[in-house]
C-alpha atoms as a PDB file:
ATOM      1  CA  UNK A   1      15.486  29.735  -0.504  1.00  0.00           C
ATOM      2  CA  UNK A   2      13.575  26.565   0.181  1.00  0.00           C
ATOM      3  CA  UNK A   3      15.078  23.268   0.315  1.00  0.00           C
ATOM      4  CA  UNK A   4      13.259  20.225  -1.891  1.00  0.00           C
ATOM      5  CA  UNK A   5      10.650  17.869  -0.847  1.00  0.00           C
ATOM      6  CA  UNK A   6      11.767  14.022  -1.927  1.00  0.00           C
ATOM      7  CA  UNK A   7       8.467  11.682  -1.791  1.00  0.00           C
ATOM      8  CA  UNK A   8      10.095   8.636  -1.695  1.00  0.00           C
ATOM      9  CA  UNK A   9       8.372   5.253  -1.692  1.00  0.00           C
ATOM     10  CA  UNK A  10      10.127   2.783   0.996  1.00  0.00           C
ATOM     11  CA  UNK A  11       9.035  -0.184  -0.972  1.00  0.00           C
ATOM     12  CA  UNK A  12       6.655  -2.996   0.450  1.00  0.00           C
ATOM     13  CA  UNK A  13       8.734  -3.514   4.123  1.00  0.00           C
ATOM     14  CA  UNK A  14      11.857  -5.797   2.700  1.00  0.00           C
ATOM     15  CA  UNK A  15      14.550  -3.286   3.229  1.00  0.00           C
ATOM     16  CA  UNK A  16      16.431  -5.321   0.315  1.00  0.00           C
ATOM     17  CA  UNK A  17      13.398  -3.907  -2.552  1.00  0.00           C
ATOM     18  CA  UNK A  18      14.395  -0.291  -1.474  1.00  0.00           C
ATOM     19  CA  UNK A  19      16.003   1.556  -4.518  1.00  0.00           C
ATOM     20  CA  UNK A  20      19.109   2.911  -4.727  1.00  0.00           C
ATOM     21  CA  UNK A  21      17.936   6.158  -5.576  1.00  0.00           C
ATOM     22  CA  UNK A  22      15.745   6.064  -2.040  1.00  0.00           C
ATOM     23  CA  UNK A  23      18.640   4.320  -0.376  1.00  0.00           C
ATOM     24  CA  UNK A  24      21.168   7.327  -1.238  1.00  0.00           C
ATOM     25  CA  UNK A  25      18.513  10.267  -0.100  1.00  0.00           C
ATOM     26  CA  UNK A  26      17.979   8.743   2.927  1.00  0.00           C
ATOM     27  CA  UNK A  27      21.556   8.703   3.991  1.00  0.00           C
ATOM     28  CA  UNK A  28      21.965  12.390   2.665  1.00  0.00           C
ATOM     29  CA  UNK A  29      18.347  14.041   4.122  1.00  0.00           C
ATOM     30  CA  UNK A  30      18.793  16.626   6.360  1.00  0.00           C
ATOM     31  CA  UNK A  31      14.888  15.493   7.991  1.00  0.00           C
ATOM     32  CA  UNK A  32      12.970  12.269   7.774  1.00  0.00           C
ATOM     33  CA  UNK A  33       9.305  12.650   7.529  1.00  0.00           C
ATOM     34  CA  UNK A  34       8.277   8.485   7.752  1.00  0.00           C
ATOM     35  CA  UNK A  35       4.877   6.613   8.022  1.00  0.00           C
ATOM     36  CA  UNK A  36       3.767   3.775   9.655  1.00  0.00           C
ATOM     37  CA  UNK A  37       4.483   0.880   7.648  1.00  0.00           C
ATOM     38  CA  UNK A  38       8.374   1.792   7.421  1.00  0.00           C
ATOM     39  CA  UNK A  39      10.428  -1.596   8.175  1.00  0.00           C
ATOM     40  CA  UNK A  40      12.923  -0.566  11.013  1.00  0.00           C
ATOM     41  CA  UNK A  41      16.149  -2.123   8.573  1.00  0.00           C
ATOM     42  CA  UNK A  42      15.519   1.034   6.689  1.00  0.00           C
ATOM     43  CA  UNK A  43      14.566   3.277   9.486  1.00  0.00           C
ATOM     44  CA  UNK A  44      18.299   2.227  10.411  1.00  0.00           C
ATOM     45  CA  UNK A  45      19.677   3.394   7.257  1.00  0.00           C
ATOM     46  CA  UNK A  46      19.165   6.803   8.325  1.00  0.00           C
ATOM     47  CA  UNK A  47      21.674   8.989  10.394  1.00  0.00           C
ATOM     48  CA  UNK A  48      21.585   9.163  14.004  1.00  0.00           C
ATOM     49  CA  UNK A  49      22.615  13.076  13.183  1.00  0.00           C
ATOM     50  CA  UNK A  50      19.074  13.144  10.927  1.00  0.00           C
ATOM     51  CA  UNK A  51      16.329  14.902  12.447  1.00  0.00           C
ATOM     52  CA  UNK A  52      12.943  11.917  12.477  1.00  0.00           C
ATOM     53  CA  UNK A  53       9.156  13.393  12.483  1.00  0.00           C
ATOM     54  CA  UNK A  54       7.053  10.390  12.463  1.00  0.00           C
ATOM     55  CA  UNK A  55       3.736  10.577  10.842  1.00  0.00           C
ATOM     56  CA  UNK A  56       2.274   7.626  10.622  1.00  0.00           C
ATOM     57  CA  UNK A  57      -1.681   6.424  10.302  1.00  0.00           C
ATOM     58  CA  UNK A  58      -2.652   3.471  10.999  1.00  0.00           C
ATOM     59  CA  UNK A  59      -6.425   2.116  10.893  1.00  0.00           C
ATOM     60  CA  UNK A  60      -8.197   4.293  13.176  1.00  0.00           C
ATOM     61  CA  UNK A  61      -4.997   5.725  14.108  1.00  0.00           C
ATOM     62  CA  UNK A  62      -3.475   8.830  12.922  1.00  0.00           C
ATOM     63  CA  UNK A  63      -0.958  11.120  14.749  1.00  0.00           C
ATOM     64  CA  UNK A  64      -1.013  13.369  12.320  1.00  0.00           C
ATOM     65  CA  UNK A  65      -3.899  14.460   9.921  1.00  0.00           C
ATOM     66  CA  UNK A  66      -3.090  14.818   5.890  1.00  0.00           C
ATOM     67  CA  UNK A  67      -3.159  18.964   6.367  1.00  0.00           C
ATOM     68  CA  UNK A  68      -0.574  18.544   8.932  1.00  0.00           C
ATOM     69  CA  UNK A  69       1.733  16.078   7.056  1.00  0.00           C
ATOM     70  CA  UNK A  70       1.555  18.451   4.294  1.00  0.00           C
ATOM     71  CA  UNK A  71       2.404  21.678   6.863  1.00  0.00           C
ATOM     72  CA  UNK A  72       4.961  19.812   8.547  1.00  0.00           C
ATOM     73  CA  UNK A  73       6.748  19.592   5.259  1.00  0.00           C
ATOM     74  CA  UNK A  74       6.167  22.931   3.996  1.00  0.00           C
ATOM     75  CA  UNK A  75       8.034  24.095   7.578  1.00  0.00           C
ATOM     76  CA  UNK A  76      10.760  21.729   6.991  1.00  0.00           C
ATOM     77  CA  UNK A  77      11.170  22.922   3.596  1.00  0.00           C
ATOM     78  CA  UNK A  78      12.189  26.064   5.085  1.00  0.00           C
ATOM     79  CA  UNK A  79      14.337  24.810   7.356  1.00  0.00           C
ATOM     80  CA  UNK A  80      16.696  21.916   5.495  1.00  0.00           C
ATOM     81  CA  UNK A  81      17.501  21.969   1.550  1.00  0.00           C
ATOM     82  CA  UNK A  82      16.630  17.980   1.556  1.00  0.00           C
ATOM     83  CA  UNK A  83      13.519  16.765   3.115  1.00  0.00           C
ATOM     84  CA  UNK A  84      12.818  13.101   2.728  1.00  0.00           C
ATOM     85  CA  UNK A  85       8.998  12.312   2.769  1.00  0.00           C
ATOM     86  CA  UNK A  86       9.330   8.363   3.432  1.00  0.00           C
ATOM     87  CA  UNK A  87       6.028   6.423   2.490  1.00  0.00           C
ATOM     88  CA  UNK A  88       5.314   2.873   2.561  1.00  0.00           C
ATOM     89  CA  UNK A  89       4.949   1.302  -1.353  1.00  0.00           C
ATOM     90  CA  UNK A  90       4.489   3.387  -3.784  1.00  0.00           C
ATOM     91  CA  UNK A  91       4.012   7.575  -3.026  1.00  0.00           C
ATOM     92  CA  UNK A  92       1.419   7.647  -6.004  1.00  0.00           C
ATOM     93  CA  UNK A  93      -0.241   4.367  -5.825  1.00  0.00           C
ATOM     94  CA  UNK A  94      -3.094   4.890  -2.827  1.00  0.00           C
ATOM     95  CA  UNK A  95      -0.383   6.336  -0.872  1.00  0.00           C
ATOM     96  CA  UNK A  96      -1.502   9.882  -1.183  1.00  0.00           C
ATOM     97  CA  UNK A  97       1.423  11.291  -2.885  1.00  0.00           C
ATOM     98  CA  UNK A  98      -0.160  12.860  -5.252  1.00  0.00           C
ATOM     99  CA  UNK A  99      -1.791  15.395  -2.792  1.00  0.00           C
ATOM    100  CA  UNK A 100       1.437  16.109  -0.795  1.00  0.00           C
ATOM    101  CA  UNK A 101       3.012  17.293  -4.459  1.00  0.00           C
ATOM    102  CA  UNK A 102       0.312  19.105  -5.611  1.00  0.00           C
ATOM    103  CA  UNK A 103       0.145  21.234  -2.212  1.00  0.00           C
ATOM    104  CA  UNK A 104       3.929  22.190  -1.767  1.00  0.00           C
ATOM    105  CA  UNK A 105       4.265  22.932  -5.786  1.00  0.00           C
ATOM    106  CA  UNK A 106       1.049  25.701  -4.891  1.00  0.00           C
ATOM    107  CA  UNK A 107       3.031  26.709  -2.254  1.00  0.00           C
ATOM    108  CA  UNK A 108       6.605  26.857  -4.187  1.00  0.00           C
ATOM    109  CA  UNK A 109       8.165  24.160  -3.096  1.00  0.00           C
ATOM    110  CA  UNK A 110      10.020  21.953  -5.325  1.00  0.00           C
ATOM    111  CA  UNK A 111       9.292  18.347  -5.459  1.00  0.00           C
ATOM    112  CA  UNK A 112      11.019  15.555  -6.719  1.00  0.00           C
ATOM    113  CA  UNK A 113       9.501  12.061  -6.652  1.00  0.00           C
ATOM    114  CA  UNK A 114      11.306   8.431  -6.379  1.00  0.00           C
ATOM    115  CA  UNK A 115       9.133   5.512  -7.110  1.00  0.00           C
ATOM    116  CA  UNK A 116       8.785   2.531  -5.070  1.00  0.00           C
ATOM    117  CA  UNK A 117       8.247  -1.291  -5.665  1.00  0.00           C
ATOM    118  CA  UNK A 118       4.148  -1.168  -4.758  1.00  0.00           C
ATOM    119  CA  UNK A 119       2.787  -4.154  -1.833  1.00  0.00           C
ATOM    120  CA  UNK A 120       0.165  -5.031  -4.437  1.00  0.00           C
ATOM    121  CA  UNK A 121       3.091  -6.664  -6.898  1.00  0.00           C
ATOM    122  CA  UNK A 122       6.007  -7.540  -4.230  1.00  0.00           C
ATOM    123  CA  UNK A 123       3.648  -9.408  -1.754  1.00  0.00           C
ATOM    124  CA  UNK A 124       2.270 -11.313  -4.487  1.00  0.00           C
ATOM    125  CA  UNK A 125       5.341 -12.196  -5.945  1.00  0.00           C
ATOM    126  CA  UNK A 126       6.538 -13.208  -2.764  1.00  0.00           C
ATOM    127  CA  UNK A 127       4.124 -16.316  -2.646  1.00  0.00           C
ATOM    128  CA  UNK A 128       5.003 -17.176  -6.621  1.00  0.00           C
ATOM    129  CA  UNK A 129       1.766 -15.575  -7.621  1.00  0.00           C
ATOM    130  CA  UNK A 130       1.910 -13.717 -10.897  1.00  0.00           C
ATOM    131  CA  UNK A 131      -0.595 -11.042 -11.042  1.00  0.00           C
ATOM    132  CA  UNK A 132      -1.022 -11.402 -14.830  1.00  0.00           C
ATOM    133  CA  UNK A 133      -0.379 -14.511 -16.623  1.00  0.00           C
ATOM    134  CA  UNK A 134      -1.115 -16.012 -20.226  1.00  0.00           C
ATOM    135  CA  UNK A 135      -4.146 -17.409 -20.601  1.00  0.00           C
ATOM    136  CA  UNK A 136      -5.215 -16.498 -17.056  1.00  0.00           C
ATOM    137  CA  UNK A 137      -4.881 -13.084 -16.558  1.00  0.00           C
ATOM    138  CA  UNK A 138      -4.840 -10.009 -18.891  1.00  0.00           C
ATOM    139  CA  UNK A 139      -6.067  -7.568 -17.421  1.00  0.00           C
ATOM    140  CA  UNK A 140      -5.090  -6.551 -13.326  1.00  0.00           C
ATOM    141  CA  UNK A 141      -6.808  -3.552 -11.351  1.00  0.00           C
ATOM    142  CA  UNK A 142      -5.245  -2.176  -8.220  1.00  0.00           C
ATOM    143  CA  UNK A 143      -7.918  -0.875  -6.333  1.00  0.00           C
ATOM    144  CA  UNK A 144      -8.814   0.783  -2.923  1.00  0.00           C
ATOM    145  CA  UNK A 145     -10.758  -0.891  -0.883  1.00  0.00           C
ATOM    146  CA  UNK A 146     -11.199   2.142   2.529  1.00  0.00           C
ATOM    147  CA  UNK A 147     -14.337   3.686   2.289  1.00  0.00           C
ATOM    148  CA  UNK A 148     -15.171   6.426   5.128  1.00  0.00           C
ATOM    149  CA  UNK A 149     -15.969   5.852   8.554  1.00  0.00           C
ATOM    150  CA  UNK A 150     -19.843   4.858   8.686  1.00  0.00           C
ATOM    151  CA  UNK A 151     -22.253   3.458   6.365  1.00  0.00           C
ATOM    152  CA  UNK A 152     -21.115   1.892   3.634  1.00  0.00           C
ATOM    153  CA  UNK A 153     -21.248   3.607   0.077  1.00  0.00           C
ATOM    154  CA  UNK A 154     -18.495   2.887  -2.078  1.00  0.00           C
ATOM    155  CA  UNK A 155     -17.432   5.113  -4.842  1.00  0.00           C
ATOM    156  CA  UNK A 156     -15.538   1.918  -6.788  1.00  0.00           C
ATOM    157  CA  UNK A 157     -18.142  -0.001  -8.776  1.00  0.00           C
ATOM    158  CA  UNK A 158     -17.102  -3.320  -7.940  1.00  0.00           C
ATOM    159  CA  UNK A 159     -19.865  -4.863 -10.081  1.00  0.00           C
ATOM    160  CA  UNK A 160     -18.363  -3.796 -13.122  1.00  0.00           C
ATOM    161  CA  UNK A 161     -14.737  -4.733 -11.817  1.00  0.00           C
ATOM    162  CA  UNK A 162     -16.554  -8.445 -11.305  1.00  0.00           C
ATOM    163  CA  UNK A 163     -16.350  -8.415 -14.926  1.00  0.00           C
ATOM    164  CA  UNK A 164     -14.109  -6.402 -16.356  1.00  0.00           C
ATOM    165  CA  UNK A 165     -10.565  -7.128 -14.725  1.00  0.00           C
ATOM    166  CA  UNK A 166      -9.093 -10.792 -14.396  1.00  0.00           C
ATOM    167  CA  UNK A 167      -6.613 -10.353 -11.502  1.00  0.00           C
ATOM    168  CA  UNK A 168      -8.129  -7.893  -8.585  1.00  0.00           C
ATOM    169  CA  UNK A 169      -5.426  -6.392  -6.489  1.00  0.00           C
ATOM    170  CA  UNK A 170      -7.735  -4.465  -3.433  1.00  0.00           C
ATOM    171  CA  UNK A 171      -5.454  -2.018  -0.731  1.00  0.00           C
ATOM    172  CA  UNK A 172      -7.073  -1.289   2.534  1.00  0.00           C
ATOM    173  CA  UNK A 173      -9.765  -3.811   2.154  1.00  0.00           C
ATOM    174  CA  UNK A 174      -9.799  -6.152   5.308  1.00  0.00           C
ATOM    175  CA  UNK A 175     -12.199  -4.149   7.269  1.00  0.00           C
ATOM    176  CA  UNK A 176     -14.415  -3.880   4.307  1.00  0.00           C
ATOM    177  CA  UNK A 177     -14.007  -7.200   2.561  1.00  0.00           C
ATOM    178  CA  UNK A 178     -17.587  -9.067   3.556  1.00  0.00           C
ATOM    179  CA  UNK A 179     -19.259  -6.306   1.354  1.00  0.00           C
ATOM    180  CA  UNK A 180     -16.807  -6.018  -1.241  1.00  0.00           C
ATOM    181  CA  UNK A 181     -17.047  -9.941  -1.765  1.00  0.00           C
ATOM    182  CA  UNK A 182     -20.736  -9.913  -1.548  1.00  0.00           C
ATOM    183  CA  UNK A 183     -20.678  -6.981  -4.633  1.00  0.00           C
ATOM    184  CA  UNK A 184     -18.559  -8.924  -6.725  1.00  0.00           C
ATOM    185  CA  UNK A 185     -20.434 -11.766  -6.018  1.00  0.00           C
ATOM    186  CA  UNK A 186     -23.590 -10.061  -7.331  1.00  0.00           C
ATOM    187  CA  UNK A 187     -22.294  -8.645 -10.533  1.00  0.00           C
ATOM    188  CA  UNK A 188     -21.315 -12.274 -11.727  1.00  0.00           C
ATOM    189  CA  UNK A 189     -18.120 -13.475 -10.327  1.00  0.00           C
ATOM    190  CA  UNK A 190     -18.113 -16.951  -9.564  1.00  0.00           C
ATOM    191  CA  UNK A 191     -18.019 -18.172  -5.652  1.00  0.00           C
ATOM    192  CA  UNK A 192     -14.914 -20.211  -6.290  1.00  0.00           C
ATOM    193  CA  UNK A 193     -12.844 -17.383  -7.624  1.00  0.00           C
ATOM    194  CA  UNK A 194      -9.175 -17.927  -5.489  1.00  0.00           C
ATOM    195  CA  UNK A 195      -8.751 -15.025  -2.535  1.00  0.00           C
ATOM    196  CA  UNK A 196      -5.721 -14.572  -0.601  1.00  0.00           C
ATOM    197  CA  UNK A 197      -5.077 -11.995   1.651  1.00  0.00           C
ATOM    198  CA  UNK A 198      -0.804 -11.363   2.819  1.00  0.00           C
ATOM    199  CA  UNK A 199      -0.355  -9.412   5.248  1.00  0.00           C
ATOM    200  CA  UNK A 200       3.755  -7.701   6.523  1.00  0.00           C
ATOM    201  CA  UNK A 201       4.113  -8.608   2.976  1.00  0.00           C
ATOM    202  CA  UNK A 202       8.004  -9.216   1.370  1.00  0.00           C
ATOM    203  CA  UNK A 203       8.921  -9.240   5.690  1.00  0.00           C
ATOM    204  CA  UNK A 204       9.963 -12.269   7.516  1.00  0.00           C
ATOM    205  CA  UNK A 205       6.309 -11.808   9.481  1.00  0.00           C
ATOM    206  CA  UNK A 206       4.300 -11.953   6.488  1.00  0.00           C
ATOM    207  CA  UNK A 207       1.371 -14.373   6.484  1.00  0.00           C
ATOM    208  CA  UNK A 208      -1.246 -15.323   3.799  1.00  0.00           C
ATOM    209  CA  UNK A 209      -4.689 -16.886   4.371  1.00  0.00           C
ATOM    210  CA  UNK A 210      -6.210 -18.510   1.441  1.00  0.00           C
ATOM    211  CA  UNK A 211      -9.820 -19.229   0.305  1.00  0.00           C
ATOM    212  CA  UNK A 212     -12.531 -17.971  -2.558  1.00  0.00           C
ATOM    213  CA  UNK A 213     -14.892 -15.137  -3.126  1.00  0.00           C
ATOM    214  CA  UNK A 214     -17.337 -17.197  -0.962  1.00  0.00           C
ATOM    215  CA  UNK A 215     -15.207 -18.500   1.986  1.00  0.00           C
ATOM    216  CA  UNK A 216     -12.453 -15.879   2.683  1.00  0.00           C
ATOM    217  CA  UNK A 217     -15.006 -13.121   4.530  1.00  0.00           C
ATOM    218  CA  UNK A 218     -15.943 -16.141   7.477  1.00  0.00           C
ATOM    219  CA  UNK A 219     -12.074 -17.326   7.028  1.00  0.00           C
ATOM    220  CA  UNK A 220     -11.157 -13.428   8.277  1.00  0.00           C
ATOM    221  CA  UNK A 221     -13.042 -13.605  11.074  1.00  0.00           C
ATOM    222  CA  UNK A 222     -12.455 -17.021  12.100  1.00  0.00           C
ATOM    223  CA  UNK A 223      -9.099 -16.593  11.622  1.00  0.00           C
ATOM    224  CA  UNK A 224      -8.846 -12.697  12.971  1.00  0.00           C
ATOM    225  CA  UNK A 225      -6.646 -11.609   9.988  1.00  0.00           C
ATOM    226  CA  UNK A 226      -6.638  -7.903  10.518  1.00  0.00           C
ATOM    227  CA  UNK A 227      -4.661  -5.126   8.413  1.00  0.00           C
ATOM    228  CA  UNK A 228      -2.526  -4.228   7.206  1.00  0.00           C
ATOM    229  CA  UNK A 229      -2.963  -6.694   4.376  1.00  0.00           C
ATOM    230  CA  UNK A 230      -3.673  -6.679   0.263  1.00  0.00           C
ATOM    231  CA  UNK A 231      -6.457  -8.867  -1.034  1.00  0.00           C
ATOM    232  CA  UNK A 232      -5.864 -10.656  -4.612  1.00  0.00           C
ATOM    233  CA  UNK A 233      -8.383 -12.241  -6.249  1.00  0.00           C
ATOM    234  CA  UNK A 234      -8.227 -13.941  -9.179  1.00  0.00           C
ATOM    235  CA  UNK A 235      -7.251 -17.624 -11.031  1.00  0.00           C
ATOM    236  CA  UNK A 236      -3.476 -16.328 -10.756  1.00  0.00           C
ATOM    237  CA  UNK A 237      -4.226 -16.817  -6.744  1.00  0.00           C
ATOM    238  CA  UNK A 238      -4.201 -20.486  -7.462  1.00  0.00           C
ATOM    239  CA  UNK A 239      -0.567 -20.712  -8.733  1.00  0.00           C
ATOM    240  CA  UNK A 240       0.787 -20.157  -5.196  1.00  0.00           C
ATOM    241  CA  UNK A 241      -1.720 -22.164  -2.926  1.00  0.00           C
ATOM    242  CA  UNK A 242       0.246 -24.201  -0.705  1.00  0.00           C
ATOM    243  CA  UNK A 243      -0.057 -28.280  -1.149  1.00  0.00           C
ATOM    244  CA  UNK A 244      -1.958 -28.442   1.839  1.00  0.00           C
ATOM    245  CA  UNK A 245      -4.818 -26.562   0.601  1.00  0.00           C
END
């Protein structure tokens, strides 16, 4: 008989936002499957008897592929009746969840999935920006912002996202942000539109760097504010600029 496959979202890196649920598995899992972006406060909360299989990616960086993730935890399976598969966020929101399930269910496995608090709200939050707000913001969009290796050709129309969301919450977007601000800037949103980007998010290393649609892109560079960080963008950005700005 095979054991179950938990895909259990770690939260946004502040071990106190981990749920209780995810809190109790990871004290009873008989292996740890954990990616990159795991805070070590919750690495810790696992058992020094508890059998680790790091497979983290990082930008550019991956020491395992997405096949092998998902064959590492089909062997495991096999193995231990609770396997913990311990992703950063959110398992289902741009975390790739969704594939992992959908691969072990074809293959018999059972899966059970725990929720986690998603970067794209917590880090926010963290900085007292609301990411919807009366009168300023309605509508929010969490979107991806990695695109393959090589030219650029985005699949997410960002020219109708110029218009049609109010708060714009972009993952994986650092490396790509000079053409995703230059899209939005050509289907009609205006160049003073508030930008931050927080990176280590909800940790005591998290840092922000603030600007608008037209600064931010030279503020990156000038700056060298690499990933892992989410972008907001939107007139809710302006309710947590520091004084100084």
């Amino acid at each position: 008989m095979t054991g179950i496959v938990y895909l259990v979202g770690a939260g946004p890196g502040d071990p106190g936002l981990l749920t209780l649920k995810a809190k109790d598995l990871l004290e009873r899992a008989d292996v740890v499957v954990y990616d990159a972006l795991i805070s070590q406060e919750i690495l810790d909360l696992i058992p020094a008897t508890t059998e680790r299989i790091y497979a983290g990616k990082r930008s550019g960086r991956h020491s395992l592929s997405q096949s092998e993730i998902i064959e590492v935890l089909h062997q495991e399976a096999q193995k231990y009746s609770r396997v913990v598969r311990l992703k950063g966020g959110d398992p289902f929101l741009f975390g790739r969840g969704g594939e992992e399930m959908l691969a072990l269910q074809a293959s018999g496995i059972q899966v059970e999935v725990v929720p986690g608090i998603t970067a794209g709200m917590a880090a926010p939050a963290y900085l007292g920006i609301p990411v919807t707000q009366r009168g300023l913001s309605s509508v929010v969009t969490f979107v991806t912002g990695h695109e393959p290796q090589g030219e650029y050709n985005p699949i997410v129309n960002w020219a109708a996202l110029a218009q049609g969301t109010d708060t714009l919450v972009v993952y994986m977007g650092v490396q790509q942000l000079p053409q995703i601000t230059q899209a939005l800037l050509a289907g009609g949103k205006p160049a003073a539109t508030p930008v931050v980007l927080i990176r280590w998010g909800t940790t005591p290393q998290q840092e922000a760097l603030w600007g608008t649609l037209a600064t931010i892109s030279d503020l990156v560079q000038v700056h060298n504010f690499g990933p892992p960080a989410v972008i907001v963008i939107g007139p809710v950005v302006a309710l947590g600029w520091p004084d100084s700005l």
